[in-house]
N, C-alpha and C. Protein backbone atom coordinates (compact mmCIF):
# COMPACT_ATOMS: atom_id res chain seq x y z
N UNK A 1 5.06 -22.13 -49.08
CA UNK A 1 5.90 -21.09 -48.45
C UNK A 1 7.37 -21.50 -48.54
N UNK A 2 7.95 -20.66 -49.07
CA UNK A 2 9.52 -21.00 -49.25
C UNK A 2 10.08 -21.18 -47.77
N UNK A 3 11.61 -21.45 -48.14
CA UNK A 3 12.20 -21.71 -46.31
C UNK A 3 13.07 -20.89 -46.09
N UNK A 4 13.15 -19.50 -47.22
CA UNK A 4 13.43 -18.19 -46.74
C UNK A 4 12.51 -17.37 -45.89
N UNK A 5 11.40 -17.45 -46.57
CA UNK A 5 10.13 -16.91 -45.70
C UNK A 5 9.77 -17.27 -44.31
N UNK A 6 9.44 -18.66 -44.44
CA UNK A 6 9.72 -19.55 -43.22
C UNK A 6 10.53 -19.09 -42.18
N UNK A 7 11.56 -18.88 -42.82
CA UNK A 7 12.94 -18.79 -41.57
C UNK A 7 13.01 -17.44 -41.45
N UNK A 8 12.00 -16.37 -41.53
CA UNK A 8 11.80 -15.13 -41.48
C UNK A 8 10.67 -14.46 -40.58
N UNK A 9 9.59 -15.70 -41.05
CA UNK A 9 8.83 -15.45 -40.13
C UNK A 9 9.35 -16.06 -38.69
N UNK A 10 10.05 -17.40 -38.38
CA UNK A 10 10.38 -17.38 -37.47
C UNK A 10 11.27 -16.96 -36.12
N UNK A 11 12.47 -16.24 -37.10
CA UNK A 11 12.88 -15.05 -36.46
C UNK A 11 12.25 -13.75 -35.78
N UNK A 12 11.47 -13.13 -36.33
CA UNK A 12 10.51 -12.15 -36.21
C UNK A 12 9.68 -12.83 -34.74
N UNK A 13 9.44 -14.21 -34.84
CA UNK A 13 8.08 -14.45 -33.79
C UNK A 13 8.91 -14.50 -32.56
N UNK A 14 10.27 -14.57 -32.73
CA UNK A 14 12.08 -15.03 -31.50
C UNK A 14 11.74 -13.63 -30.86
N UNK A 15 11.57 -12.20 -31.69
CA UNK A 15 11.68 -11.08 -31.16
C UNK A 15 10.88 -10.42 -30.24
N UNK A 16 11.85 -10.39 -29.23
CA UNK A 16 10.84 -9.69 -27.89
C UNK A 16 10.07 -8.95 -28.09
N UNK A 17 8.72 -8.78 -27.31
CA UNK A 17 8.25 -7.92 -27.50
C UNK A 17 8.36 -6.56 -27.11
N UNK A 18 7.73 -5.59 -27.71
CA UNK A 18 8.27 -3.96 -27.03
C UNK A 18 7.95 -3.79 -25.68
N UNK A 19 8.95 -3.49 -24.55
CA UNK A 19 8.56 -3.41 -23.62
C UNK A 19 7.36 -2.32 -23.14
N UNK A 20 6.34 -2.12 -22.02
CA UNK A 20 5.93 -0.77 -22.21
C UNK A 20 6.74 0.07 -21.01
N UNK A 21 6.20 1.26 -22.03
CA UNK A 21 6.68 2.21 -20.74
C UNK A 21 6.31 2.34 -19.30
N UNK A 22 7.08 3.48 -18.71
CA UNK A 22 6.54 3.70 -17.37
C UNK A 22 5.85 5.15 -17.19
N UNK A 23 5.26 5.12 -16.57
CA UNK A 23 4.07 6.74 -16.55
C UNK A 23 4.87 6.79 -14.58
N UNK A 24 5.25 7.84 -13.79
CA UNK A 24 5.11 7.83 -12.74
C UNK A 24 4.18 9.06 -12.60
N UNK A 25 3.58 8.64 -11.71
CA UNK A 25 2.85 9.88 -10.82
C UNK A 25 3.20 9.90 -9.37
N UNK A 26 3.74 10.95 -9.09
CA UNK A 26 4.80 11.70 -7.89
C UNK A 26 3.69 12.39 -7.14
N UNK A 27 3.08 12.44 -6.06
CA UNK A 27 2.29 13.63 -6.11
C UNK A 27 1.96 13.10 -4.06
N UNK A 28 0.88 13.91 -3.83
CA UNK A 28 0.40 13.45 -2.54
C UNK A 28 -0.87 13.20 -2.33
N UNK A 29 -1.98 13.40 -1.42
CA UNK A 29 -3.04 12.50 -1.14
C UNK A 29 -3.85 12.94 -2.01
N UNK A 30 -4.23 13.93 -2.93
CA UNK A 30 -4.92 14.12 -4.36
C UNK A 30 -4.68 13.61 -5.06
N UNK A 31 -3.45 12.81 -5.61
CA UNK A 31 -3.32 11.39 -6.38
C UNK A 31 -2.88 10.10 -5.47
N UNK A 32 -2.87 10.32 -4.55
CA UNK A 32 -2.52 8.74 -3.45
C UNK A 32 -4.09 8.31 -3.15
N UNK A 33 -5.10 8.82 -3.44
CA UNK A 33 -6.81 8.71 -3.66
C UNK A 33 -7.68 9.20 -2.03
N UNK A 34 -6.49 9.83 -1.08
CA UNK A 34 -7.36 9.74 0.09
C UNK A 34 -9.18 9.82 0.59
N UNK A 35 -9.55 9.10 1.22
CA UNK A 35 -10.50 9.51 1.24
C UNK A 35 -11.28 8.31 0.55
N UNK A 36 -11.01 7.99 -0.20
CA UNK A 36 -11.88 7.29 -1.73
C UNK A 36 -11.95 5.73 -1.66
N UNK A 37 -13.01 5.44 -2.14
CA UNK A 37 -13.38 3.90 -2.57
C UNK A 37 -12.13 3.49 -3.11
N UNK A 38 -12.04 2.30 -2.88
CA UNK A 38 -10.76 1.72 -4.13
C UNK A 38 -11.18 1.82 -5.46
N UNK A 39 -9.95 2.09 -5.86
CA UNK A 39 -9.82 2.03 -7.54
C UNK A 39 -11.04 3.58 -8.37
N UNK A 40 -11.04 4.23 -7.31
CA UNK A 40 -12.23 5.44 -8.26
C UNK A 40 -11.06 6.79 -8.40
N UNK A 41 -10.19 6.66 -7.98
CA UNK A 41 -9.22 8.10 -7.68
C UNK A 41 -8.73 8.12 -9.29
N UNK A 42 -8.02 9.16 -9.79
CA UNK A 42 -7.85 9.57 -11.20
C UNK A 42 -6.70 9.20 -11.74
N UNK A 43 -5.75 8.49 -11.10
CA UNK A 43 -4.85 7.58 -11.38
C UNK A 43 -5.60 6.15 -11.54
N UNK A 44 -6.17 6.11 -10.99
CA UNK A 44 -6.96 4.56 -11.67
C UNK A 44 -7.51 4.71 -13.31
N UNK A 45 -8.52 6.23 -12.84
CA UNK A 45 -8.73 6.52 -14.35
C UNK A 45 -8.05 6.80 -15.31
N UNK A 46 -6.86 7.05 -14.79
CA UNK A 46 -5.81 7.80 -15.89
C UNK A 46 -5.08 6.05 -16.68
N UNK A 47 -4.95 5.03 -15.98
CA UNK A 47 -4.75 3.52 -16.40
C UNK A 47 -5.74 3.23 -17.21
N UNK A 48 -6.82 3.15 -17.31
CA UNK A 48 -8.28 3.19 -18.07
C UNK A 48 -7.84 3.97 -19.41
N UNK A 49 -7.95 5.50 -19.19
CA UNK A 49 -8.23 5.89 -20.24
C UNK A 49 -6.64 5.98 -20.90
N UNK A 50 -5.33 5.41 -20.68
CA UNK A 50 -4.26 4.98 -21.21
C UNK A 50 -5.05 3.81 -22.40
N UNK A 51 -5.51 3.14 -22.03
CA UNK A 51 -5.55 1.41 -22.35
C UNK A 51 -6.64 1.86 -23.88
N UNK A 52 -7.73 2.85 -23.38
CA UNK A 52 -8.41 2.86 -24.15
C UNK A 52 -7.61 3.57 -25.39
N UNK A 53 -7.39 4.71 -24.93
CA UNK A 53 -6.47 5.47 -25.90
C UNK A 53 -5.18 4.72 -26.86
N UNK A 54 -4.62 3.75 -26.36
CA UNK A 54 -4.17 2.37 -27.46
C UNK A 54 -2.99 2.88 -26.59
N UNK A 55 -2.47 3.25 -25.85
CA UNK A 55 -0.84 3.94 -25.15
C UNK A 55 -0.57 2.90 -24.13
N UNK A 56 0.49 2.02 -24.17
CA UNK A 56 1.07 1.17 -23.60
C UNK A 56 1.75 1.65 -22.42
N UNK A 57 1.15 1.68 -21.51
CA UNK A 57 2.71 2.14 -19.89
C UNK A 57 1.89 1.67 -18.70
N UNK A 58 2.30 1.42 -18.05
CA UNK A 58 2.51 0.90 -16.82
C UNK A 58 2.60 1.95 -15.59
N UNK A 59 1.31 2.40 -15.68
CA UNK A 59 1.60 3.29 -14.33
C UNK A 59 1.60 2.71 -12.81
N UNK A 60 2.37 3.66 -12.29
CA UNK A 60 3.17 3.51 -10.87
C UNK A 60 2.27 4.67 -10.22
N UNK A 61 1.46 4.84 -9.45
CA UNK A 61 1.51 5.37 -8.11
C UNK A 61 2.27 6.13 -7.06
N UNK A 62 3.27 6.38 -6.91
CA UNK A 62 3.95 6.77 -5.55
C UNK A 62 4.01 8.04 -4.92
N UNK A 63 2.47 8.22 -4.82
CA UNK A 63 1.69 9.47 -4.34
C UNK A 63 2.02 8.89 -2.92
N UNK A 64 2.06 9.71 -1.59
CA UNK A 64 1.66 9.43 -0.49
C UNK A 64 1.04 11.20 0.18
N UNK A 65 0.04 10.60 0.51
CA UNK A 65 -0.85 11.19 1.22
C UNK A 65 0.38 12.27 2.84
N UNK A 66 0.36 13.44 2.67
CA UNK A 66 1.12 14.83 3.75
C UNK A 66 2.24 15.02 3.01
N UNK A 67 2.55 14.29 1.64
CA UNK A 67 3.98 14.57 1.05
C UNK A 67 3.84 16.36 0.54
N UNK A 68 5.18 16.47 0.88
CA UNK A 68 5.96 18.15 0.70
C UNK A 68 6.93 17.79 -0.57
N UNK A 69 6.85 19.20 -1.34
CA UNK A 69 8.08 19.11 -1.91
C UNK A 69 9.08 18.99 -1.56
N UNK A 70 9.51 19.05 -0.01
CA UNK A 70 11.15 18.98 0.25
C UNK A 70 11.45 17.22 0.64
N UNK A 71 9.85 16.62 0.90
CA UNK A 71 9.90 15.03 0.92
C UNK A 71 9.45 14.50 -0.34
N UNK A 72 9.48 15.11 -1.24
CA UNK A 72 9.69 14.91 -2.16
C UNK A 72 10.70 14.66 -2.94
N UNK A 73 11.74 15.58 -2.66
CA UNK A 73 12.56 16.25 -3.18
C UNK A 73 13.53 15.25 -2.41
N UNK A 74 13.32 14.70 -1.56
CA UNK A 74 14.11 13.55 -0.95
C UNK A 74 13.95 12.39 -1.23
N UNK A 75 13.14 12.46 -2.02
CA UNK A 75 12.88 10.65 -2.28
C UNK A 75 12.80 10.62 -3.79
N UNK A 76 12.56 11.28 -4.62
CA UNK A 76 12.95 11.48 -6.26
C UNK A 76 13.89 10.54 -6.81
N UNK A 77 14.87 10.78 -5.92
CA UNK A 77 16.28 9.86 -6.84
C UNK A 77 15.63 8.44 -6.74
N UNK A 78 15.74 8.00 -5.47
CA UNK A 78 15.39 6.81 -5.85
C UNK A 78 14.22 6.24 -5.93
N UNK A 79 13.27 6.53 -6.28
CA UNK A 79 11.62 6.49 -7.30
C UNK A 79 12.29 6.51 -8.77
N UNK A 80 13.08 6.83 -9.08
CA UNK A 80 13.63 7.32 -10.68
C UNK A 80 14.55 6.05 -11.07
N UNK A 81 15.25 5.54 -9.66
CA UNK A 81 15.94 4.67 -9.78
C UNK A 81 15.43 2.74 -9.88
N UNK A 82 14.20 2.81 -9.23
CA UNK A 82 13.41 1.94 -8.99
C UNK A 82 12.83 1.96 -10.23
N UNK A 83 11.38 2.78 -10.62
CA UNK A 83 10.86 2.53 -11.32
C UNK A 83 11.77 2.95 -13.01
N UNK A 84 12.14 3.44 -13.30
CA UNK A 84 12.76 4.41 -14.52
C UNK A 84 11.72 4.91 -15.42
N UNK A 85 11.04 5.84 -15.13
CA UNK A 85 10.37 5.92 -15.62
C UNK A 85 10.20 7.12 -17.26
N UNK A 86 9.43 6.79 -18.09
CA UNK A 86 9.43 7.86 -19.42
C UNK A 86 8.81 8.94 -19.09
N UNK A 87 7.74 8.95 -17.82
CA UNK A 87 7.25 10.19 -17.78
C UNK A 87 6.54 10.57 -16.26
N UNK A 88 6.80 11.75 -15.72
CA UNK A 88 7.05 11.59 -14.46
C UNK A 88 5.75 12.97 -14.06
N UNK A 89 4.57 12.64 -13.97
CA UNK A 89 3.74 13.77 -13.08
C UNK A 89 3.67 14.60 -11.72
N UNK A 90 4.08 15.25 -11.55
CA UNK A 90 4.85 15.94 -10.42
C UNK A 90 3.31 17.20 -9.68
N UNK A 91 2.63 15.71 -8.37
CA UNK A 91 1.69 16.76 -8.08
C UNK A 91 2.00 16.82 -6.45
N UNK A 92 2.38 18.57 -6.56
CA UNK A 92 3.15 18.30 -5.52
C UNK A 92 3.34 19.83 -5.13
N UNK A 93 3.20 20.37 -3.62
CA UNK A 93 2.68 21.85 -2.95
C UNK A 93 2.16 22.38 -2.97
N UNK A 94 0.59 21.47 -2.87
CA UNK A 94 -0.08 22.19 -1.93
C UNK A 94 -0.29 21.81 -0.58
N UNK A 95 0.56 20.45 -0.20
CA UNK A 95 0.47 20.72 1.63
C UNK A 95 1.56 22.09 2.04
N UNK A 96 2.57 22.18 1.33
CA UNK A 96 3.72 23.07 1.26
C UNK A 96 2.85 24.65 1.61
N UNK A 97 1.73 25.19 0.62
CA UNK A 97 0.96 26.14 0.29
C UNK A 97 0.42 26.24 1.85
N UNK A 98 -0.63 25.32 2.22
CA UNK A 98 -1.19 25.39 3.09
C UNK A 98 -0.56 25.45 4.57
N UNK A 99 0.58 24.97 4.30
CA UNK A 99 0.79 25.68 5.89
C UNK A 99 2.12 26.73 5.64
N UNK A 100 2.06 27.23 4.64
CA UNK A 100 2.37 28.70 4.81
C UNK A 100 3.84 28.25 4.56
N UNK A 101 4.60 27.16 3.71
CA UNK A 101 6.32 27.43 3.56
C UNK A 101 6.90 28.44 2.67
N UNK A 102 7.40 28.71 2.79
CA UNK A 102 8.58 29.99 1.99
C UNK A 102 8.31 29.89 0.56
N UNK A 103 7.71 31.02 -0.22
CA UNK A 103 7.50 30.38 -1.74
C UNK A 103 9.22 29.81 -2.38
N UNK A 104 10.12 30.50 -2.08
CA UNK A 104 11.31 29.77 -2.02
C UNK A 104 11.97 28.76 -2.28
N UNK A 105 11.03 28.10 -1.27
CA UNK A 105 11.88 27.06 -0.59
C UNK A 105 11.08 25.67 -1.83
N UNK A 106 9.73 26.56 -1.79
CA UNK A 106 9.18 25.52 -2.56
C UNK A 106 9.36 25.31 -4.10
N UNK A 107 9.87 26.97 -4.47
CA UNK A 107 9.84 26.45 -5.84
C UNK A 107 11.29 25.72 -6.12
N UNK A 108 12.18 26.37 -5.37
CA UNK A 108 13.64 25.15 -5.02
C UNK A 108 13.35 23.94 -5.40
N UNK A 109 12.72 23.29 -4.28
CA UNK A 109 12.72 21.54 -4.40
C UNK A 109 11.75 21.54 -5.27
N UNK A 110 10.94 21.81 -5.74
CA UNK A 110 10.09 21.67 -7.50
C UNK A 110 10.85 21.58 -8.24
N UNK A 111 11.92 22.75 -8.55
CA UNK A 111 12.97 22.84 -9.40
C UNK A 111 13.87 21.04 -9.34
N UNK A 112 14.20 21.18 -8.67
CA UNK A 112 15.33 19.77 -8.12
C UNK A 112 14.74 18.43 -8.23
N UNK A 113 13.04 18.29 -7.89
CA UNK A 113 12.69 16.89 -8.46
C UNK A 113 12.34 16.93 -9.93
N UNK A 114 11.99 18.21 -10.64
CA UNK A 114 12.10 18.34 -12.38
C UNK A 114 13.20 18.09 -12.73
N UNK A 115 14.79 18.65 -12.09
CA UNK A 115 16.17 18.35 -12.43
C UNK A 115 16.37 17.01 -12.67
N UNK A 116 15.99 15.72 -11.30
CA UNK A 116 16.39 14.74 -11.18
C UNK A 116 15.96 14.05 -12.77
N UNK A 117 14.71 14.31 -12.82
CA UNK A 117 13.62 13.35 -13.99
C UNK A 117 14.25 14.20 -15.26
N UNK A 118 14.79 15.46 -15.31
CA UNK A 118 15.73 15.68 -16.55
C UNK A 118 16.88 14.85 -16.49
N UNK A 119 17.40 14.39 -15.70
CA UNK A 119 18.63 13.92 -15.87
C UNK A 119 18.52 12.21 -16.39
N UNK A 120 17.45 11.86 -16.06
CA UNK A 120 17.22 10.83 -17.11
C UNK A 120 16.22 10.69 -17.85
N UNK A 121 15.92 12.04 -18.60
CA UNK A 121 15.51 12.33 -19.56
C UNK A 121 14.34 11.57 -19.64
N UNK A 122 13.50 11.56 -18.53
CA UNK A 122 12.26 11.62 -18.69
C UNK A 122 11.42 13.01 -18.56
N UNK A 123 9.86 12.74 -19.21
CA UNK A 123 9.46 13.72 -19.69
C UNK A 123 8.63 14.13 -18.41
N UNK A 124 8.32 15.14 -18.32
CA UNK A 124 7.58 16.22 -16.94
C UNK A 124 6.30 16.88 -17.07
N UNK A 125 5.44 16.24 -16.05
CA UNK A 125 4.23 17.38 -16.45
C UNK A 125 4.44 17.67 -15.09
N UNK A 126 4.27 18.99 -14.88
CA UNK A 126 4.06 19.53 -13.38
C UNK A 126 2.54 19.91 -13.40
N UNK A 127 2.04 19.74 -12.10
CA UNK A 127 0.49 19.90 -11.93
C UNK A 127 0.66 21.46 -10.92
N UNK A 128 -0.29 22.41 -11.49
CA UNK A 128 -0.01 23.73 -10.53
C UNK A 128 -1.45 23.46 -9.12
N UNK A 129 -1.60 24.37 -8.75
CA UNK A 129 -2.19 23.81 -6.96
C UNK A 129 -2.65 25.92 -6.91
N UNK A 130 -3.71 25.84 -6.02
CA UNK A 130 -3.83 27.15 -5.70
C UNK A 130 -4.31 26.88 -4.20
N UNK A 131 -4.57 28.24 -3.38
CA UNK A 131 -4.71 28.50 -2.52
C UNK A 131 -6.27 28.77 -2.41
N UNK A 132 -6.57 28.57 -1.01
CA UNK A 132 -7.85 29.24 -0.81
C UNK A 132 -7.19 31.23 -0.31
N UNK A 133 -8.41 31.63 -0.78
CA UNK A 133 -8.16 33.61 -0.42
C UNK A 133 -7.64 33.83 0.67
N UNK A 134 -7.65 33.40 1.79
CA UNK A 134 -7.84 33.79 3.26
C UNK A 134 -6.23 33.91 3.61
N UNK A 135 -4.87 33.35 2.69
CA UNK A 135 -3.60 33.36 2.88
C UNK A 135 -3.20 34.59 2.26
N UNK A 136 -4.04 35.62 1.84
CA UNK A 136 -3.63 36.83 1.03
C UNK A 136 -3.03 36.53 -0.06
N UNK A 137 -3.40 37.90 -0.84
CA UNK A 137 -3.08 37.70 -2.25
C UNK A 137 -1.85 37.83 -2.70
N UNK A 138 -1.05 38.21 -2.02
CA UNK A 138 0.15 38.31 -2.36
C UNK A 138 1.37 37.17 -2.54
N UNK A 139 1.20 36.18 -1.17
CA UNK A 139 1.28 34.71 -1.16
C UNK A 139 0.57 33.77 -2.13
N UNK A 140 -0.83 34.18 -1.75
CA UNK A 140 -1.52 33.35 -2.84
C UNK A 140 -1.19 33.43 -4.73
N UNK A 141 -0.83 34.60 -5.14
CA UNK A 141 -0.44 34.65 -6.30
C UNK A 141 0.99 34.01 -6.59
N UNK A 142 1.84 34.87 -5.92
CA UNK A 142 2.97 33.92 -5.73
C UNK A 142 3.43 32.08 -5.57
N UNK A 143 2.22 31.70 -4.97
CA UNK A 143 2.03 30.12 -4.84
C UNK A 143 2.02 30.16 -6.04
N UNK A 144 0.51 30.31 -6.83
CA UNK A 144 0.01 30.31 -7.97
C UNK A 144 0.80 30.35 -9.32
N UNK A 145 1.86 31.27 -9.06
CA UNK A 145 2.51 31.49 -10.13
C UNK A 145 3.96 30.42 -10.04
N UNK A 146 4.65 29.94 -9.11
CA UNK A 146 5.67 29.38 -8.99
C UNK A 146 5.84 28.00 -9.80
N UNK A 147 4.07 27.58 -9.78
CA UNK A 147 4.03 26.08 -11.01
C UNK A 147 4.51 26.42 -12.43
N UNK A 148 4.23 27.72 -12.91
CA UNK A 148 4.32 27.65 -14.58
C UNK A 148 6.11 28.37 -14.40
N UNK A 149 6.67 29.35 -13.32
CA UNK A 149 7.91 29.00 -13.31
C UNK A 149 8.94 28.48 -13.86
N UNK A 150 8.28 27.62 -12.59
CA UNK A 150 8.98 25.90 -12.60
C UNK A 150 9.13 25.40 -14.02
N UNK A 151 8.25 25.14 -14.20
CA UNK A 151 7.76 24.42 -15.55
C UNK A 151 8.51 25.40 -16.86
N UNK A 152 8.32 26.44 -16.79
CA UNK A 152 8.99 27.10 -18.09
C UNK A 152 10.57 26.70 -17.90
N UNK A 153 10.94 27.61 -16.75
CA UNK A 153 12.29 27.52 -16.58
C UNK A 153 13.44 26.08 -16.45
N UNK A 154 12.22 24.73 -16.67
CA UNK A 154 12.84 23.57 -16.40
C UNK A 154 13.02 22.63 -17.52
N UNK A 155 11.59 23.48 -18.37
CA UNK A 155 11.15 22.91 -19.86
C UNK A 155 10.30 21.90 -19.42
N UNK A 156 9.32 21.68 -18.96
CA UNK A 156 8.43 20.88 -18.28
C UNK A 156 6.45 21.43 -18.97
N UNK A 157 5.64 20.40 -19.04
CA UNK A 157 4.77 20.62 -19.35
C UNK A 157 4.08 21.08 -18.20
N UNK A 158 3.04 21.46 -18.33
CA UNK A 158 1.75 22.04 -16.89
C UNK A 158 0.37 22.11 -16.99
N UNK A 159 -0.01 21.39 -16.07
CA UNK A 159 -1.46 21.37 -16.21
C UNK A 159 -2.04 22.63 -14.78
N UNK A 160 -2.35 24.28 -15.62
CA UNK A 160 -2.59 25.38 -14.48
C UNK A 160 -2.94 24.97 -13.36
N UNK A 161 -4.21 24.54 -13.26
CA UNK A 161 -4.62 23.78 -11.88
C UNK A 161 -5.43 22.89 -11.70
N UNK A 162 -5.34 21.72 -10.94
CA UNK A 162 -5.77 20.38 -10.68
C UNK A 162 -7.18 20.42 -10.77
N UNK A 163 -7.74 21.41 -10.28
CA UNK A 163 -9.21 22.03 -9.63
C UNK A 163 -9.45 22.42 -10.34
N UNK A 164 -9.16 22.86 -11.87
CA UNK A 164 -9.89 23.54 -12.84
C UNK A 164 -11.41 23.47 -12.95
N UNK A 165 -12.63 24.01 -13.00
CA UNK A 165 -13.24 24.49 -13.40
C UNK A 165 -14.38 23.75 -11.91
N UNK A 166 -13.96 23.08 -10.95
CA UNK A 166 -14.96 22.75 -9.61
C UNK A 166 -14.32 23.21 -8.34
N UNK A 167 -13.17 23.74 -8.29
CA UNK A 167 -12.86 24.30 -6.83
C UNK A 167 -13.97 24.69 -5.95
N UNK A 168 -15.06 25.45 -6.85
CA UNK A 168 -15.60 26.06 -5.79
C UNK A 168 -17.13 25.21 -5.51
N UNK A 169 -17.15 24.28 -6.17
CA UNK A 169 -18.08 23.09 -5.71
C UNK A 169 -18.54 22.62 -4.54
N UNK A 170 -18.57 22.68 -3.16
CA UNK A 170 -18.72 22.24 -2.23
C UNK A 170 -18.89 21.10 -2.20
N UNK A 171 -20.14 20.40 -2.90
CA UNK A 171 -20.59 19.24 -3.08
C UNK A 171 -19.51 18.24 -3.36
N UNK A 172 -18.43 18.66 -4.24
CA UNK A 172 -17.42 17.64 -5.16
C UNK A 172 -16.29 17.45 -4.20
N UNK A 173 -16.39 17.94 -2.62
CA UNK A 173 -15.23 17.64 -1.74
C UNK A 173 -15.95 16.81 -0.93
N UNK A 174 -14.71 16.33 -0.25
CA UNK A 174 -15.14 15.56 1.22
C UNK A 174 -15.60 16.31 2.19
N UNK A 175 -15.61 16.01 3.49
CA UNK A 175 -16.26 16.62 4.58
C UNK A 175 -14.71 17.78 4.88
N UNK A 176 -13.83 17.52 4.71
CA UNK A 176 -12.63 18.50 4.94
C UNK A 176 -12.30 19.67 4.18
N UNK A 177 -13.09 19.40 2.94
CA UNK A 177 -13.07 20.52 2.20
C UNK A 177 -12.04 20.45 0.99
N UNK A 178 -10.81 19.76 1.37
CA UNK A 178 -9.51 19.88 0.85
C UNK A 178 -9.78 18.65 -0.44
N UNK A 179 -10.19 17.46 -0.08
CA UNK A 179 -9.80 16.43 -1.13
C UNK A 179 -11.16 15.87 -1.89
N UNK A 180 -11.08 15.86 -3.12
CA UNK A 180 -12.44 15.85 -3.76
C UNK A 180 -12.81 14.46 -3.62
N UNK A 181 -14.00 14.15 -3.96
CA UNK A 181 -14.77 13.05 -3.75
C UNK A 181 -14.52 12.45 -5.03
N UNK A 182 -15.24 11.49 -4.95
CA UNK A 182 -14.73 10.16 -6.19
C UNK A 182 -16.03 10.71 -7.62
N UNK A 183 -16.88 11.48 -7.26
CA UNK A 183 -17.89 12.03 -8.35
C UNK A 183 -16.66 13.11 -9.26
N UNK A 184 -15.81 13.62 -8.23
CA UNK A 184 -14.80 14.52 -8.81
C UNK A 184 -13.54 14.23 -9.63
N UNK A 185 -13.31 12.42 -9.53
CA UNK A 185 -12.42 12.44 -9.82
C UNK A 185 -11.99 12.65 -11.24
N UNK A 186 -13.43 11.86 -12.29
CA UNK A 186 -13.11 12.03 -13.75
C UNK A 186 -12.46 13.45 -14.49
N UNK A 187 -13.39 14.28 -13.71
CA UNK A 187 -13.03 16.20 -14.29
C UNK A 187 -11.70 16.01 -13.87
N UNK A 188 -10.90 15.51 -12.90
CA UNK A 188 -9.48 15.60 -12.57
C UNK A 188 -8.76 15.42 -13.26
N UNK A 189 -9.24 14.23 -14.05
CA UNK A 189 -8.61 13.11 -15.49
C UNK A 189 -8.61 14.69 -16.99
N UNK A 190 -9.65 14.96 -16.32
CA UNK A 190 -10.03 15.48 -17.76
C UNK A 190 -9.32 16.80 -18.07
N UNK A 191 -9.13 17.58 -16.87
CA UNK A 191 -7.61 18.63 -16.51
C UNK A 191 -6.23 18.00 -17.00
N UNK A 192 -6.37 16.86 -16.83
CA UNK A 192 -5.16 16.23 -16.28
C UNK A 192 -4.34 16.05 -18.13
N UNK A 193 -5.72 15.35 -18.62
CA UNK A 193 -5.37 14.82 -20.25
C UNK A 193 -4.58 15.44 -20.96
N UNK A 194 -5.48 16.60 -21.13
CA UNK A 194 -5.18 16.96 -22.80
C UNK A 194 -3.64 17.78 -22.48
N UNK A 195 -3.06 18.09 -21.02
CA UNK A 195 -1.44 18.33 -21.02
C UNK A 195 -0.55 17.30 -21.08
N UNK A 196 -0.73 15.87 -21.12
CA UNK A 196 -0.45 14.61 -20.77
C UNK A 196 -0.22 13.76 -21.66
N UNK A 197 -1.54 13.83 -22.58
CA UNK A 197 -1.38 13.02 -24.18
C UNK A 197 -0.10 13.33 -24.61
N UNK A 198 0.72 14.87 -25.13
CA UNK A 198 1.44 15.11 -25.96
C UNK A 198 2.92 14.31 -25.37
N UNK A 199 2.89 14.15 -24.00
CA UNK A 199 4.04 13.65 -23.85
C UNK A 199 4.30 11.96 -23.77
N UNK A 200 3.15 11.44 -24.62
CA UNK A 200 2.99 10.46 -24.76
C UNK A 200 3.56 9.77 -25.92
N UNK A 201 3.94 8.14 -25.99
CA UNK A 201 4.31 7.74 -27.46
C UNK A 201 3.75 6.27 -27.14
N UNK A 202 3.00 6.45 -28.40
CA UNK A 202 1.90 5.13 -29.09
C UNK A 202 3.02 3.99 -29.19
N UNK A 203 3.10 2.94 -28.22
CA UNK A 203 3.69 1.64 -29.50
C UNK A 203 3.54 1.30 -30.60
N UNK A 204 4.70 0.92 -31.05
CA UNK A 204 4.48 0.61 -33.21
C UNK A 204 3.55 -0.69 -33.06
């Protein structure tokens, strides 16, 4: 081996490695895992099926369980500032939904924590949320519709709704009705994916 080569390869081995990214997930007790065994909630799975899928990042957590978009919307900056993250999942009003806040008010601070994560140009999936019937349809559509909104008007990706295809499962919730059980969580993953992959980037 020559001692050009040599001194080539050993430069190359000097070079840091690629750091990985950061994945945040923003959301409340449907991704903070309430309820659940450790490690079975769909942010655990969503670390899993990262690793398998060959995608390097480092997901963060900072779901908390009664979070609102407007406490949300208050704590954004510095979650953005802490972690920095490349890509920021935003699951977030339906405690807002359920006790009846101003569609307003909510799609406001939706708007404003998508703003923050544009402004350092990280990438956005917003997760949409529905109502049970009993809030009327007129609210209830309006909830319903304020996620893809958001999301168009912000340039943000969207996954329609979290609950896709078991909402009406009984079995797949807890005793409250509201937060699914850990049998539920994979289908969550599996809603969750295929809007999620694209805003993804493979290390070289």
């Amino acid at each position: 081996m020559s001692s050009k080569v040599l001194l080539l390869l050993l430069c190359l081995a000097a070079l840091p490695a690629e750091a990985a990214r950061t994945l945040l997930v923003f959301g409340d007790s449907l991704s903070a895992g309430y309820g659940l065994p450790q490690k079975t909630g769909w942010v655990t799975l969503l670390e899993q099926r990262l690793a398998q899928e060959g995608f390097d990042y480092n997901v963060v957590n900072a779901s908390i369980s009664g979070e609102t978009t407007v406490g949300g919307k208050n704590r954004i900056e510095s979650a953005l500032r802490k972690y920095s993250p490349d890509v920021v999942v935003v699951e977030l009003g339906a405690n807002d939904g359920l006790r009846g806040a101003r569609l307003d008010d909510i799609r406001r601070h939706l708007a404003m924590i998508v703003e923050a994560c544009n402004r350092i140009r990280a990438r956005v999936l917003i997760i949409g949320m529905r109502l049970p019937p009993n809030y009327g349809q007129e609210y209830s559509q309006g909830f319903r519709d304020l996620f893809s909104e958001v999301a168009r008007q912000r340039g943000a990706a969207l996954v329609p709704f979290l609950l896709e295809g078991f909402a009406g499962e009984r079995r797949l919730f807890q005793h409250d009705g509201y937060h699914p059980t850990a049998e539920a969580q994979p289908r969550i993953l599996d809603n969750v994916w295929p809007h999620l992959q694209p805003l993804l980037v493979k290390s070289k």
